[in-house]
PDB file of N, CA and C in Angstrom:
ATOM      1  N   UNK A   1      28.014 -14.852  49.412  1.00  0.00           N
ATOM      2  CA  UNK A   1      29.432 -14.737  49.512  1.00  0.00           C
ATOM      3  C   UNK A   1      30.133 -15.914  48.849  1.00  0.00           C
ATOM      4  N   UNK A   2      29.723 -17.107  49.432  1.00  0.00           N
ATOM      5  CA  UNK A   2      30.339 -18.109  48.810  1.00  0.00           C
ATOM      6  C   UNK A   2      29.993 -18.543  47.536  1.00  0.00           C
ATOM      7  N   UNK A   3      30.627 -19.189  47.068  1.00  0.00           N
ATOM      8  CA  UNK A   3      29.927 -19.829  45.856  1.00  0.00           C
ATOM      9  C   UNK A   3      29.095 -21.504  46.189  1.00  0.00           C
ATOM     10  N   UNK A   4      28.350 -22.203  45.640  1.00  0.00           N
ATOM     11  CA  UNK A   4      27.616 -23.358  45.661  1.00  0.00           C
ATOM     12  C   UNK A   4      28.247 -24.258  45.306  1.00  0.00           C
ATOM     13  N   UNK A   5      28.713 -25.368  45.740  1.00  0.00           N
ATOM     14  CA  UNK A   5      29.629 -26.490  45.071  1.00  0.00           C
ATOM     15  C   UNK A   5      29.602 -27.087  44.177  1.00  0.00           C
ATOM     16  N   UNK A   6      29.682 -26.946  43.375  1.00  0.00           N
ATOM     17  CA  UNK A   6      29.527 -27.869  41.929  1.00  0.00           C
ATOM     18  C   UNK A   6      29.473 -29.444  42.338  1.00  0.00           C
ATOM     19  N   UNK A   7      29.260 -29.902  41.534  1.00  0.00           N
ATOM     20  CA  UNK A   7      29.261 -31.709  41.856  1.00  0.00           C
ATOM     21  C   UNK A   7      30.389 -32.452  41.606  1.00  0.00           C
ATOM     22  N   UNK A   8      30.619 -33.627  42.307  1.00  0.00           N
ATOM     23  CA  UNK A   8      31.513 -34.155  42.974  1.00  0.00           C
ATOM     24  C   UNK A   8      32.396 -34.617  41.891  1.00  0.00           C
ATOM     25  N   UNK A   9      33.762 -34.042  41.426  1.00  0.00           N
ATOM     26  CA  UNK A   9      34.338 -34.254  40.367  1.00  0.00           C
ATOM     27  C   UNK A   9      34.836 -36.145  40.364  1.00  0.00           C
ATOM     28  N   UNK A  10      34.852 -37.016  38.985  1.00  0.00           N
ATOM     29  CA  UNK A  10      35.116 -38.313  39.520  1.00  0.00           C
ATOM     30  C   UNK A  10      36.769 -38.278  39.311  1.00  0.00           C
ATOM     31  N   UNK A  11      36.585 -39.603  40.097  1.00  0.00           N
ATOM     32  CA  UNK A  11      38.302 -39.909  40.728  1.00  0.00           C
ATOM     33  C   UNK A  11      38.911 -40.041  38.993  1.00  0.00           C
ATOM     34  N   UNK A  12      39.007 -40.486  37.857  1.00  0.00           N
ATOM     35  CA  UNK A  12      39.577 -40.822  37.296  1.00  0.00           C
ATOM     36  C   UNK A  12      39.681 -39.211  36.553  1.00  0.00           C
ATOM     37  N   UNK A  13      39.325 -38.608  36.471  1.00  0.00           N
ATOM     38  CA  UNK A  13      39.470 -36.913  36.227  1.00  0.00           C
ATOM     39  C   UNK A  13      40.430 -36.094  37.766  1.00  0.00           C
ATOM     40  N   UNK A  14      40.186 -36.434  38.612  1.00  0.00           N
ATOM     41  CA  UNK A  14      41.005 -36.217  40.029  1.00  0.00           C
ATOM     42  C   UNK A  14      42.254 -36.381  40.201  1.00  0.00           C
ATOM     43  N   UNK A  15      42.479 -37.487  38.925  1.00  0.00           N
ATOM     44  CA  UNK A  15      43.938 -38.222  39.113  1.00  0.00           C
ATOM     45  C   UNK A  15      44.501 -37.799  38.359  1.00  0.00           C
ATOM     46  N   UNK A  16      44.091 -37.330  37.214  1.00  0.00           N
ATOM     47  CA  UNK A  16      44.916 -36.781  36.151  1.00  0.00           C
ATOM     48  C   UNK A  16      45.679 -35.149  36.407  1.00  0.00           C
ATOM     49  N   UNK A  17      44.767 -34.807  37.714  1.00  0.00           N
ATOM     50  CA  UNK A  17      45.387 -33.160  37.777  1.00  0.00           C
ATOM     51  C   UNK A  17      47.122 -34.118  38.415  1.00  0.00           C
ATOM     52  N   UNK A  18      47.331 -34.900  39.038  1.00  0.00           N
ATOM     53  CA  UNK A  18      48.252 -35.499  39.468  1.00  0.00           C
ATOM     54  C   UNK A  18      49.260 -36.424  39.131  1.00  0.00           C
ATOM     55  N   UNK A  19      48.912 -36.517  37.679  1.00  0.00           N
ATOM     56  CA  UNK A  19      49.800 -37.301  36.819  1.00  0.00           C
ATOM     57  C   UNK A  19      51.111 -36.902  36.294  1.00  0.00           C
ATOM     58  N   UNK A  20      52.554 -37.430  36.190  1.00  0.00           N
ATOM     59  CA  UNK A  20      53.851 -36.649  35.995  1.00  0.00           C
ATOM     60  C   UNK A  20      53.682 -36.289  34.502  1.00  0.00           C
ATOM     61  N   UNK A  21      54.215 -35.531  34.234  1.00  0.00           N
ATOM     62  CA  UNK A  21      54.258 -35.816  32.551  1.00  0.00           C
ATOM     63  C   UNK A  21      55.801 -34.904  32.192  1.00  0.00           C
ATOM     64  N   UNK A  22      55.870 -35.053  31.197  1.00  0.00           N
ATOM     65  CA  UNK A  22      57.318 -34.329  30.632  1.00  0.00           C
ATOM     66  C   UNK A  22      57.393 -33.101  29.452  1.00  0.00           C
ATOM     67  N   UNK A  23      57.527 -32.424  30.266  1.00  0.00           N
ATOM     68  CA  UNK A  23      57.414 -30.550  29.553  1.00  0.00           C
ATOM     69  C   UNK A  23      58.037 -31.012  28.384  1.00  0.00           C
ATOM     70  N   UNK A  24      59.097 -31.157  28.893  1.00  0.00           N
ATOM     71  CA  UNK A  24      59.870 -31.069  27.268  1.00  0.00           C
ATOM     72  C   UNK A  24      60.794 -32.530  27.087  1.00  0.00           C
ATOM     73  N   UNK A  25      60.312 -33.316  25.963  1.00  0.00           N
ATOM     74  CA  UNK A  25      60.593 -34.616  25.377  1.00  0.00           C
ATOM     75  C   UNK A  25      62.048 -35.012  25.265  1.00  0.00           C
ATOM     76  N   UNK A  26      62.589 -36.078  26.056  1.00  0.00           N
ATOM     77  CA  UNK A  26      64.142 -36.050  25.917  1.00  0.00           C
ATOM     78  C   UNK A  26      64.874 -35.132  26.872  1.00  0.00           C
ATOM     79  N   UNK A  27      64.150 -34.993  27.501  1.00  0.00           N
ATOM     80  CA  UNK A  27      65.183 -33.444  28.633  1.00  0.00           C
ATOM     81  C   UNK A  27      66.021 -34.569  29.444  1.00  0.00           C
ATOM     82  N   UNK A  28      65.239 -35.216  30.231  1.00  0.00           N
ATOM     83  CA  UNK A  28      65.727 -36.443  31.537  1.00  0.00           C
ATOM     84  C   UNK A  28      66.905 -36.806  30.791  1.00  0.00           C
ATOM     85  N   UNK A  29      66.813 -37.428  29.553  1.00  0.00           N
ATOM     86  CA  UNK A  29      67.865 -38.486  28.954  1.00  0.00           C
ATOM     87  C   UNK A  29      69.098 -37.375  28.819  1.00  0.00           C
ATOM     88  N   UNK A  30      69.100 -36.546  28.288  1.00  0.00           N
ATOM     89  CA  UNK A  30      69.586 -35.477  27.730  1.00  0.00           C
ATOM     90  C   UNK A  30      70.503 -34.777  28.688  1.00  0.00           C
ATOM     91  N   UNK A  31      69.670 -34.725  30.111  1.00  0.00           N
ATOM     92  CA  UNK A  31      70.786 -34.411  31.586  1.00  0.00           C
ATOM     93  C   UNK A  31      71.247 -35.274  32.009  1.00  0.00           C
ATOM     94  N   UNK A  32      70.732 -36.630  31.945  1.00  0.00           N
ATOM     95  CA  UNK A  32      71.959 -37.630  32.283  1.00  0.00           C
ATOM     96  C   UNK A  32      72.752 -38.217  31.611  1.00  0.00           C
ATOM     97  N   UNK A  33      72.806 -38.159  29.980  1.00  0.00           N
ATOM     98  CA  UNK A  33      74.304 -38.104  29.156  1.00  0.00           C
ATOM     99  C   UNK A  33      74.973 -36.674  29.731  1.00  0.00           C
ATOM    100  N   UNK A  34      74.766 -35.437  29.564  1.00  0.00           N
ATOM    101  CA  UNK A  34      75.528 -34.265  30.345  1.00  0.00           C
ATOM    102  C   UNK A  34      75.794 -34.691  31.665  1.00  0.00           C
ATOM    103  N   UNK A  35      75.283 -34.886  32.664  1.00  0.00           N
ATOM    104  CA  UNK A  35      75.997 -35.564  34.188  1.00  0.00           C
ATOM    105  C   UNK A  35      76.988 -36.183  33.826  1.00  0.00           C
ATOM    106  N   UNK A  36      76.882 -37.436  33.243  1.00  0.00           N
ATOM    107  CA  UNK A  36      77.703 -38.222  32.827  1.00  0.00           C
ATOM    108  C   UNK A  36      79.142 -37.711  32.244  1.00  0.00           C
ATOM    109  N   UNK A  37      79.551 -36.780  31.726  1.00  0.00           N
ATOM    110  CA  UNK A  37      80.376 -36.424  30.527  1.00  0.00           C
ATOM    111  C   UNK A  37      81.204 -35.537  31.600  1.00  0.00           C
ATOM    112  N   UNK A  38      80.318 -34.717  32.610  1.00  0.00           N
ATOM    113  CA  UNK A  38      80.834 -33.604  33.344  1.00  0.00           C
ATOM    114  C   UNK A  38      81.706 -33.702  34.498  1.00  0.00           C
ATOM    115  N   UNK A  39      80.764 -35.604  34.548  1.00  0.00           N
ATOM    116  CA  UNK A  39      81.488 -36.298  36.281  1.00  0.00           C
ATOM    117  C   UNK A  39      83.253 -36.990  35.281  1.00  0.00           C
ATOM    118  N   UNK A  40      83.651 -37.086  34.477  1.00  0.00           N
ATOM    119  CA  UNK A  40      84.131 -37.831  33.461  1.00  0.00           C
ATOM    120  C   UNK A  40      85.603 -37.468  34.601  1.00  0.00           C
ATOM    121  N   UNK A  41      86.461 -38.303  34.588  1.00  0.00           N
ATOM    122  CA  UNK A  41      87.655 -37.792  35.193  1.00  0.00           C
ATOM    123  C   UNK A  41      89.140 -38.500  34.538  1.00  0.00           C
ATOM    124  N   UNK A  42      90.204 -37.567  34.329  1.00  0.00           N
ATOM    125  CA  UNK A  42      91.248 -37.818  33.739  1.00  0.00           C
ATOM    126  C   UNK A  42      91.967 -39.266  34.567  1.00  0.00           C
ATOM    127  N   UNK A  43      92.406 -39.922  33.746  1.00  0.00           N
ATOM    128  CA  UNK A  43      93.194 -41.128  33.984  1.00  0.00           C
ATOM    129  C   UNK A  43      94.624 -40.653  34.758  1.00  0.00           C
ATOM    130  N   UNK A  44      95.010 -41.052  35.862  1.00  0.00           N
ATOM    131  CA  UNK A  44      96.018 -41.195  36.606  1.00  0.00           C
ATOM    132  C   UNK A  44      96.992 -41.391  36.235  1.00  0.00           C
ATOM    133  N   UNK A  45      98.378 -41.077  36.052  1.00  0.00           N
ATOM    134  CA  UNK A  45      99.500 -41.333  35.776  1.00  0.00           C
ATOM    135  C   UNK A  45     100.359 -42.109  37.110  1.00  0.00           C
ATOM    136  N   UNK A  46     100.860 -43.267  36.485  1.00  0.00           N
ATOM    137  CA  UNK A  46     101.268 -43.862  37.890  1.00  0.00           C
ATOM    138  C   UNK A  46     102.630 -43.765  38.050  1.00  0.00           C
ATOM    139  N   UNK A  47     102.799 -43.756  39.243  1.00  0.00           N
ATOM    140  CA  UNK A  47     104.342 -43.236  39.506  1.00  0.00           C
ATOM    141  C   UNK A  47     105.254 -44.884  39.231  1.00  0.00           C
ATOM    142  N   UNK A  48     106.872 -44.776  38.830  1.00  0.00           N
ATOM    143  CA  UNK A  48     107.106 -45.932  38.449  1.00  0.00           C
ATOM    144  C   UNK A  48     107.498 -47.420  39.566  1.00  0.00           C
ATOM    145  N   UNK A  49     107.431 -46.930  41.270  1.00  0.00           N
ATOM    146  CA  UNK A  49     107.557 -48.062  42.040  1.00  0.00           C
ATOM    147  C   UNK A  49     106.082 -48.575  41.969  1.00  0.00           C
ATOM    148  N   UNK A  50     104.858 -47.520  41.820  1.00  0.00           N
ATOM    149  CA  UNK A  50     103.606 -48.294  41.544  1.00  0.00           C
ATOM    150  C   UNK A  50     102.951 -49.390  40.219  1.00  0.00           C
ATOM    151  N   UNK A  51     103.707 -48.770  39.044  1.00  0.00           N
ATOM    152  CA  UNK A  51     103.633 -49.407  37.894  1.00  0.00           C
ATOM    153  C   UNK A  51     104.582 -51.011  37.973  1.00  0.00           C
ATOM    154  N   UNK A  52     106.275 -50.924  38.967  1.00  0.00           N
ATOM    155  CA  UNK A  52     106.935 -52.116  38.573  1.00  0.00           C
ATOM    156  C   UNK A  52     105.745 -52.916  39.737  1.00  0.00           C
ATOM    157  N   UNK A  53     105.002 -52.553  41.147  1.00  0.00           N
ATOM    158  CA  UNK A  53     104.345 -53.378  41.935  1.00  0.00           C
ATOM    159  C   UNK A  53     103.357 -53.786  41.231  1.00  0.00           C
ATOM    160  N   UNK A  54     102.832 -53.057  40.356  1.00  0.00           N
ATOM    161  CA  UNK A  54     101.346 -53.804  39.613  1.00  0.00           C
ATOM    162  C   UNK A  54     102.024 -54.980  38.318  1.00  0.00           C
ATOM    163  N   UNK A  55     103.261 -54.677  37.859  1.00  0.00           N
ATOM    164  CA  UNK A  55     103.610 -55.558  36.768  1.00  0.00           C
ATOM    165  C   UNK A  55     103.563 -56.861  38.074  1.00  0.00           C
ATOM    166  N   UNK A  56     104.375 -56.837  38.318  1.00  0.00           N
ATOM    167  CA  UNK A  56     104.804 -58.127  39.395  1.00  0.00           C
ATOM    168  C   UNK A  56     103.797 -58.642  39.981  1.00  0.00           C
ATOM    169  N   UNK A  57     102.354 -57.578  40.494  1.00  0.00           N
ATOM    170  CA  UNK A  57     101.038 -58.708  40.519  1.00  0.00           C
ATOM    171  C   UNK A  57     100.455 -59.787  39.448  1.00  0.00           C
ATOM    172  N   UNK A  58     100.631 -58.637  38.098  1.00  0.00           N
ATOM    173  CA  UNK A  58     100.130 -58.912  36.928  1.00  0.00           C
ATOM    174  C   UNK A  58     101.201 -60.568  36.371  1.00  0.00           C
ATOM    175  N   UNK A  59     102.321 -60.852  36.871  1.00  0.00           N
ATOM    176  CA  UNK A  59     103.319 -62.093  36.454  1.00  0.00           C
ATOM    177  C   UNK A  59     102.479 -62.990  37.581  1.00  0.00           C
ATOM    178  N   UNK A  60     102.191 -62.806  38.683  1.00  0.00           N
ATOM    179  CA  UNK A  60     101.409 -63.291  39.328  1.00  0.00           C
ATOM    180  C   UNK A  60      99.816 -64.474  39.201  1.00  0.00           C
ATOM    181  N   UNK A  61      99.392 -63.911  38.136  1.00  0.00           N
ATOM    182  CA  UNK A  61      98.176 -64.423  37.627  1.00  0.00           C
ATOM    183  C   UNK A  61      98.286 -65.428  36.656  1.00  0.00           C
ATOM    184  N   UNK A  62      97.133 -66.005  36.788  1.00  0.00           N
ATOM    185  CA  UNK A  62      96.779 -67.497  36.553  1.00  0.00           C
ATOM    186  C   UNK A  62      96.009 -68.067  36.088  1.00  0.00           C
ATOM    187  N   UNK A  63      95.223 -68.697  34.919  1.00  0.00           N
ATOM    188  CA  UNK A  63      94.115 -68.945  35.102  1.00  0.00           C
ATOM    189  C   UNK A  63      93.231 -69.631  35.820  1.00  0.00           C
ATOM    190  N   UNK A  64      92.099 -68.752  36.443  1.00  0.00           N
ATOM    191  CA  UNK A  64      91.024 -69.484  37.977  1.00  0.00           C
ATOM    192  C   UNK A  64      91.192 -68.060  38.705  1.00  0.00           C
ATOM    193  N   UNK A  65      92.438 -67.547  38.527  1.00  0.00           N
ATOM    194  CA  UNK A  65      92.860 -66.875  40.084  1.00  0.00           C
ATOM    195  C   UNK A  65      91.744 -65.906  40.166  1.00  0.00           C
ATOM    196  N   UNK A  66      91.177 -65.614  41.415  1.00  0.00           N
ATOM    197  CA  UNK A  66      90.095 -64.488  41.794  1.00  0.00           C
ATOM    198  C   UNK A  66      91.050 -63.234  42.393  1.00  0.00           C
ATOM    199  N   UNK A  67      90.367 -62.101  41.293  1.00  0.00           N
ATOM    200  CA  UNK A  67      90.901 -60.639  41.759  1.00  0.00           C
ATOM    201  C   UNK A  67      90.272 -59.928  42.059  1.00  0.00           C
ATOM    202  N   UNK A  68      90.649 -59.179  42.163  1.00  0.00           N
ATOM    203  CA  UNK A  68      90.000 -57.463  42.879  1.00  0.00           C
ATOM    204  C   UNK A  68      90.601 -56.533  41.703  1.00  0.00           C
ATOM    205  N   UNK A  69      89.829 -56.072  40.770  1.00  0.00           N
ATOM    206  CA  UNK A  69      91.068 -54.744  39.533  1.00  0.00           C
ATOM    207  C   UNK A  69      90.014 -53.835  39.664  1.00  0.00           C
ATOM    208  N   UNK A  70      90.754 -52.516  40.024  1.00  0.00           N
ATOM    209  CA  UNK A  70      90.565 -50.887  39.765  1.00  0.00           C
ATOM    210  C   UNK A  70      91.349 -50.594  38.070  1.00  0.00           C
ATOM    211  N   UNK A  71      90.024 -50.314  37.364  1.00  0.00           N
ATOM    212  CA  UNK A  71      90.778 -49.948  35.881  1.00  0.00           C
ATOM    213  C   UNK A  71      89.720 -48.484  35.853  1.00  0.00           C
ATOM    214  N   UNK A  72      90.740 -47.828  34.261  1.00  0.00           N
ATOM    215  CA  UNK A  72      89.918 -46.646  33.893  1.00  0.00           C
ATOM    216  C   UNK A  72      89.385 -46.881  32.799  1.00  0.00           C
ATOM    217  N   UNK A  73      87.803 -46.552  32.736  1.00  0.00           N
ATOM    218  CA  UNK A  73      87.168 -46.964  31.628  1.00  0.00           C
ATOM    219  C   UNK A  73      86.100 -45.910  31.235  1.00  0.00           C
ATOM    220  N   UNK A  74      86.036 -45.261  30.135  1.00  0.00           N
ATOM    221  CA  UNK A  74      85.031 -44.251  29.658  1.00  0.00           C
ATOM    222  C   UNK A  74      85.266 -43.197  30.412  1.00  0.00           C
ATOM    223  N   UNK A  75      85.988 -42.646  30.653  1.00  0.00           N
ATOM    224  CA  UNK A  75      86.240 -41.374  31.760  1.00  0.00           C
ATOM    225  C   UNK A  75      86.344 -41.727  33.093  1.00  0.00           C
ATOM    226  N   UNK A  76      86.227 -42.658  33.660  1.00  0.00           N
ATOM    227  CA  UNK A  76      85.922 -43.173  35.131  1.00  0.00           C
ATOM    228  C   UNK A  76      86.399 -44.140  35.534  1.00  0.00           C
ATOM    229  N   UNK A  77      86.948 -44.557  36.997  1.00  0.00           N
ATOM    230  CA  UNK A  77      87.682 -45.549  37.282  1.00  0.00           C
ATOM    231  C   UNK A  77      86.120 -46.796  37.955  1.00  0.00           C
ATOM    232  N   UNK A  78      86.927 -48.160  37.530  1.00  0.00           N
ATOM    233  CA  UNK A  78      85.128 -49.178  37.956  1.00  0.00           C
ATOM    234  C   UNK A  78      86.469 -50.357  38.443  1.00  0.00           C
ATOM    235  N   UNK A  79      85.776 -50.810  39.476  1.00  0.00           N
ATOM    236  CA  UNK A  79      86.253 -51.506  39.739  1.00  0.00           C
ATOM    237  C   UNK A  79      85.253 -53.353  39.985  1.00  0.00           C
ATOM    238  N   UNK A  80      86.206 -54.022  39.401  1.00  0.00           N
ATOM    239  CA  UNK A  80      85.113 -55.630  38.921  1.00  0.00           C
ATOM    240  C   UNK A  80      86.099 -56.653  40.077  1.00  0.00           C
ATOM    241  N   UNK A  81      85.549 -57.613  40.695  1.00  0.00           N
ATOM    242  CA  UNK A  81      85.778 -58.996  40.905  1.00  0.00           C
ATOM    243  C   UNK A  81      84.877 -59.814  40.265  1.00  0.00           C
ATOM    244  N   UNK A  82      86.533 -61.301  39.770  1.00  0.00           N
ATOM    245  CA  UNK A  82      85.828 -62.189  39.313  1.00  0.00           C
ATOM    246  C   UNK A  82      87.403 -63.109  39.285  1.00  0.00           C
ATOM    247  N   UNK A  83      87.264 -63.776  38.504  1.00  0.00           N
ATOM    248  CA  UNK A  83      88.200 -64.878  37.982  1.00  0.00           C
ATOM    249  C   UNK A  83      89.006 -64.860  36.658  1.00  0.00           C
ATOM    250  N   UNK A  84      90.031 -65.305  36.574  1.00  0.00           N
ATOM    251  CA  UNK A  84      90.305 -64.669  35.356  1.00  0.00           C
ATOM    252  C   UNK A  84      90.779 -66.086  34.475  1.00  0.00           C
ATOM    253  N   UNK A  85      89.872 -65.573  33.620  1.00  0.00           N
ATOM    254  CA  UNK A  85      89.738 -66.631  32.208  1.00  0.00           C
ATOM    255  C   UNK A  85      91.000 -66.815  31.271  1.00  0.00           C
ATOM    256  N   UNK A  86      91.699 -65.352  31.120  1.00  0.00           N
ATOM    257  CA  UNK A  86      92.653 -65.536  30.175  1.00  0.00           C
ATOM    258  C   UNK A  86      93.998 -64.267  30.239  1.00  0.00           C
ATOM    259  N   UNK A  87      94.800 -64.329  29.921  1.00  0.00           N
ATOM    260  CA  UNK A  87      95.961 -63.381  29.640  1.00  0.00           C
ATOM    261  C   UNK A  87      96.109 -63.713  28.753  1.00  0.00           C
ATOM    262  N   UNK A  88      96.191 -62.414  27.884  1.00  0.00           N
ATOM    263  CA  UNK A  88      97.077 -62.259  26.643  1.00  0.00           C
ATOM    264  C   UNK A  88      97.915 -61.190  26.339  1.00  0.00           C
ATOM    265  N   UNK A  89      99.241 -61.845  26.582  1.00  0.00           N
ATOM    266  CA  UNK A  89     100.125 -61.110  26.732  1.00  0.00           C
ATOM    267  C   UNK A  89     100.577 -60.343  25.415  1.00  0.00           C
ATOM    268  N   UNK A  90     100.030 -60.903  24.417  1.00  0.00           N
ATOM    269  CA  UNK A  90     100.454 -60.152  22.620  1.00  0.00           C
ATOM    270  C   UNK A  90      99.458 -59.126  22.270  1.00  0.00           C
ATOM    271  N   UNK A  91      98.368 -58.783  23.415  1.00  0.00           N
ATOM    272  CA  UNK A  91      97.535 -57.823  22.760  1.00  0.00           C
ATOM    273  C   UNK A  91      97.579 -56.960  24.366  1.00  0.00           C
ATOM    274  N   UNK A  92      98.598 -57.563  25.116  1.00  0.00           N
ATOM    275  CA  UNK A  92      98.372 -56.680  26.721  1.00  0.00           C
ATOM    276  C   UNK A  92      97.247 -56.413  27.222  1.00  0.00           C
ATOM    277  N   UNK A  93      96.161 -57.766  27.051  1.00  0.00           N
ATOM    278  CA  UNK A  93      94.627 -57.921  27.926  1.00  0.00           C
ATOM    279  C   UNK A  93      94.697 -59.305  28.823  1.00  0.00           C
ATOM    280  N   UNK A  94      93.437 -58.636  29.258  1.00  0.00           N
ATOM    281  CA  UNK A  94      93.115 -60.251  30.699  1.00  0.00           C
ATOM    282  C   UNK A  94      91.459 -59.941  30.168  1.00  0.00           C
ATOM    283  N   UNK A  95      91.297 -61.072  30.502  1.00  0.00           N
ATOM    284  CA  UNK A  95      89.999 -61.137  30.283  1.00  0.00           C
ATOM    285  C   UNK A  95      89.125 -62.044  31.245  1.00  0.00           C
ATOM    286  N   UNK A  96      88.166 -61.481  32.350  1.00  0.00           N
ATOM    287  CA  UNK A  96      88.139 -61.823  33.375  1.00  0.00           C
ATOM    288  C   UNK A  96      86.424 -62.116  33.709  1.00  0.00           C
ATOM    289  N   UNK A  97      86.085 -63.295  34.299  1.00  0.00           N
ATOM    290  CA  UNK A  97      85.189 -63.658  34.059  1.00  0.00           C
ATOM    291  C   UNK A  97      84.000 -62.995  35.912  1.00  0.00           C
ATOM    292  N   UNK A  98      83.317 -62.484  35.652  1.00  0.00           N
ATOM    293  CA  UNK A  98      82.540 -61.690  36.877  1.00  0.00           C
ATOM    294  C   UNK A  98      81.421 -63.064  37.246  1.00  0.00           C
ATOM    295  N   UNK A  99      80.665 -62.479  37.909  1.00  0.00           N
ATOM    296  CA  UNK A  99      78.929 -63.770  38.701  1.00  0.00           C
ATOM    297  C   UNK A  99      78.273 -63.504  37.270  1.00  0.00           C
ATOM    298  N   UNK A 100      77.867 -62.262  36.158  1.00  0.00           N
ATOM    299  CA  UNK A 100      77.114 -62.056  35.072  1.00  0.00           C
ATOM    300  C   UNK A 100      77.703 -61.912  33.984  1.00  0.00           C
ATOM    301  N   UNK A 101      78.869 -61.108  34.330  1.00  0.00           N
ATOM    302  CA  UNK A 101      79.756 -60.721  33.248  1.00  0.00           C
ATOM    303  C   UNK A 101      81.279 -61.316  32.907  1.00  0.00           C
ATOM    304  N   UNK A 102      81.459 -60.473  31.595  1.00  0.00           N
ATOM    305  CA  UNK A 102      82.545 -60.789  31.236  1.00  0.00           C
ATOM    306  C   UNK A 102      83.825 -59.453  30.950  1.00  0.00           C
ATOM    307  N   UNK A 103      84.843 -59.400  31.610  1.00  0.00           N
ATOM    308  CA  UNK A 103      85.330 -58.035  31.196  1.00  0.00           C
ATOM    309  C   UNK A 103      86.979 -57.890  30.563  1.00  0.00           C
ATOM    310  N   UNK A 104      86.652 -57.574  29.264  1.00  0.00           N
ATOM    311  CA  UNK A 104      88.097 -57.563  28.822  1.00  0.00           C
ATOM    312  C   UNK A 104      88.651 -56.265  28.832  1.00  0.00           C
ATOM    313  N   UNK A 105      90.069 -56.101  29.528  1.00  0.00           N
ATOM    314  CA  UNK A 105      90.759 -55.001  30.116  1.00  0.00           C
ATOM    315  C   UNK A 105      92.081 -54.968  29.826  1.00  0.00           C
ATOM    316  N   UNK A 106      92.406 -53.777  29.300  1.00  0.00           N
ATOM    317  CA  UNK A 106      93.525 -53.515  28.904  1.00  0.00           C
ATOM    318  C   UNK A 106      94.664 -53.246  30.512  1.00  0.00           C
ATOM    319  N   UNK A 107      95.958 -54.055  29.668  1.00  0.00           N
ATOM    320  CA  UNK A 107      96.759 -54.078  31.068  1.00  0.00           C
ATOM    321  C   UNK A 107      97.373 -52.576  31.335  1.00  0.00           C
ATOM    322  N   UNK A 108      97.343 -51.403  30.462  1.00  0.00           N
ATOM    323  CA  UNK A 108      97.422 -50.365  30.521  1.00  0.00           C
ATOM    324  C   UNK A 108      96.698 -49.375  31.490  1.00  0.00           C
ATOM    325  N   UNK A 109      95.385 -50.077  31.395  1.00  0.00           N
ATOM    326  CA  UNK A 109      94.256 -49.276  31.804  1.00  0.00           C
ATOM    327  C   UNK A 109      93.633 -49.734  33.886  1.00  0.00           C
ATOM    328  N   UNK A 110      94.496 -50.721  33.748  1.00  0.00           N
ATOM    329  CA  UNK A 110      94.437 -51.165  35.257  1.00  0.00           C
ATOM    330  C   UNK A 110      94.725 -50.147  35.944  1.00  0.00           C
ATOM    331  N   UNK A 111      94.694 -49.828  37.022  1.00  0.00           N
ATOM    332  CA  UNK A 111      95.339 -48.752  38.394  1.00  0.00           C
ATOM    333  C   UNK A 111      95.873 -49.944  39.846  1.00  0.00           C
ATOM    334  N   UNK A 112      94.841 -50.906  39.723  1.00  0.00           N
ATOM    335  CA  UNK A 112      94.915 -51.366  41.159  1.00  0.00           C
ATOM    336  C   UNK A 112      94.347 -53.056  41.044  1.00  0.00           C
ATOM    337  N   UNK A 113      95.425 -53.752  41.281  1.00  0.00           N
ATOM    338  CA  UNK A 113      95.144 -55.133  41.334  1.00  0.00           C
ATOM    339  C   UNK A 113      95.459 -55.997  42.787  1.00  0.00           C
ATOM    340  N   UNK A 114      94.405 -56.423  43.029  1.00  0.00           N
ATOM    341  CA  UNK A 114      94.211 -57.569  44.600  1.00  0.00           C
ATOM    342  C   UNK A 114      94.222 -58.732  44.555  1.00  0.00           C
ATOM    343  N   UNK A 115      95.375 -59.299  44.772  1.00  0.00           N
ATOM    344  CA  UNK A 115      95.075 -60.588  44.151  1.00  0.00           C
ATOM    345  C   UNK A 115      94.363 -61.533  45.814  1.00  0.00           C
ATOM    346  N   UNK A 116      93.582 -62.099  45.108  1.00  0.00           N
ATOM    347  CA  UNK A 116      92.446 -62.827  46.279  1.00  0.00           C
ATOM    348  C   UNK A 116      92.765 -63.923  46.536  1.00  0.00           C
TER     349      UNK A 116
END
């Protein structure tokens, strides 16, 4: 009835029935640029008592001062703390220094500023 056991297959042949591999080359990368593009969300239009409260934070700043900014960037809103290195008011950027980074941000593109 039964069959006789063949001999004891070795582990390094054992492991391979169990190894991941990738059907098709580039798929992974390929769904997470598409995730990416799909999660993408339109930039906010701000109403104008919210726009004159963010100018009046924005006269506020200093260089050293530590913030809190909600901006929109690549489809998506990110929000950074750090210190801020510089204003420039002739190109309407800040440029703000993070613990690794460095982030230059358009004063357009802000939503939400904390000043710390």
């Amino acid at each position: 009835m039964g069959t006789k056991p063949k001999g004891k297959m070795p582990v390094i042949e054992r492991a391979k029935q169990f190894m991941p591999f990738a059907a098709v080359r580039g798929l992974q990368l390929a769904l997470r640029r598409k995730e990416q593009e799909l999660v993408q969300v339109p930039p906010k239009i701000m109403a104008e008592e919210a726009a004159a409260e963010l100018d009046a934070k924005l006269r506020q700043l200093y260089k050293g001062r530590p913030v809190l900014i909600t901006y929109f960037f690549a489809g998506n809103y990110q929000k950074v703390s750090g210190k801020v290195l510089r204003l420039d008011n002739v190109h309407c950027q800040l440029l703000l220094q993070g613990k690794d980074e460095r982030w230059q941000i358009n004063f357009s593109d802000i939503i939400d500023l904390v000043l710390v």
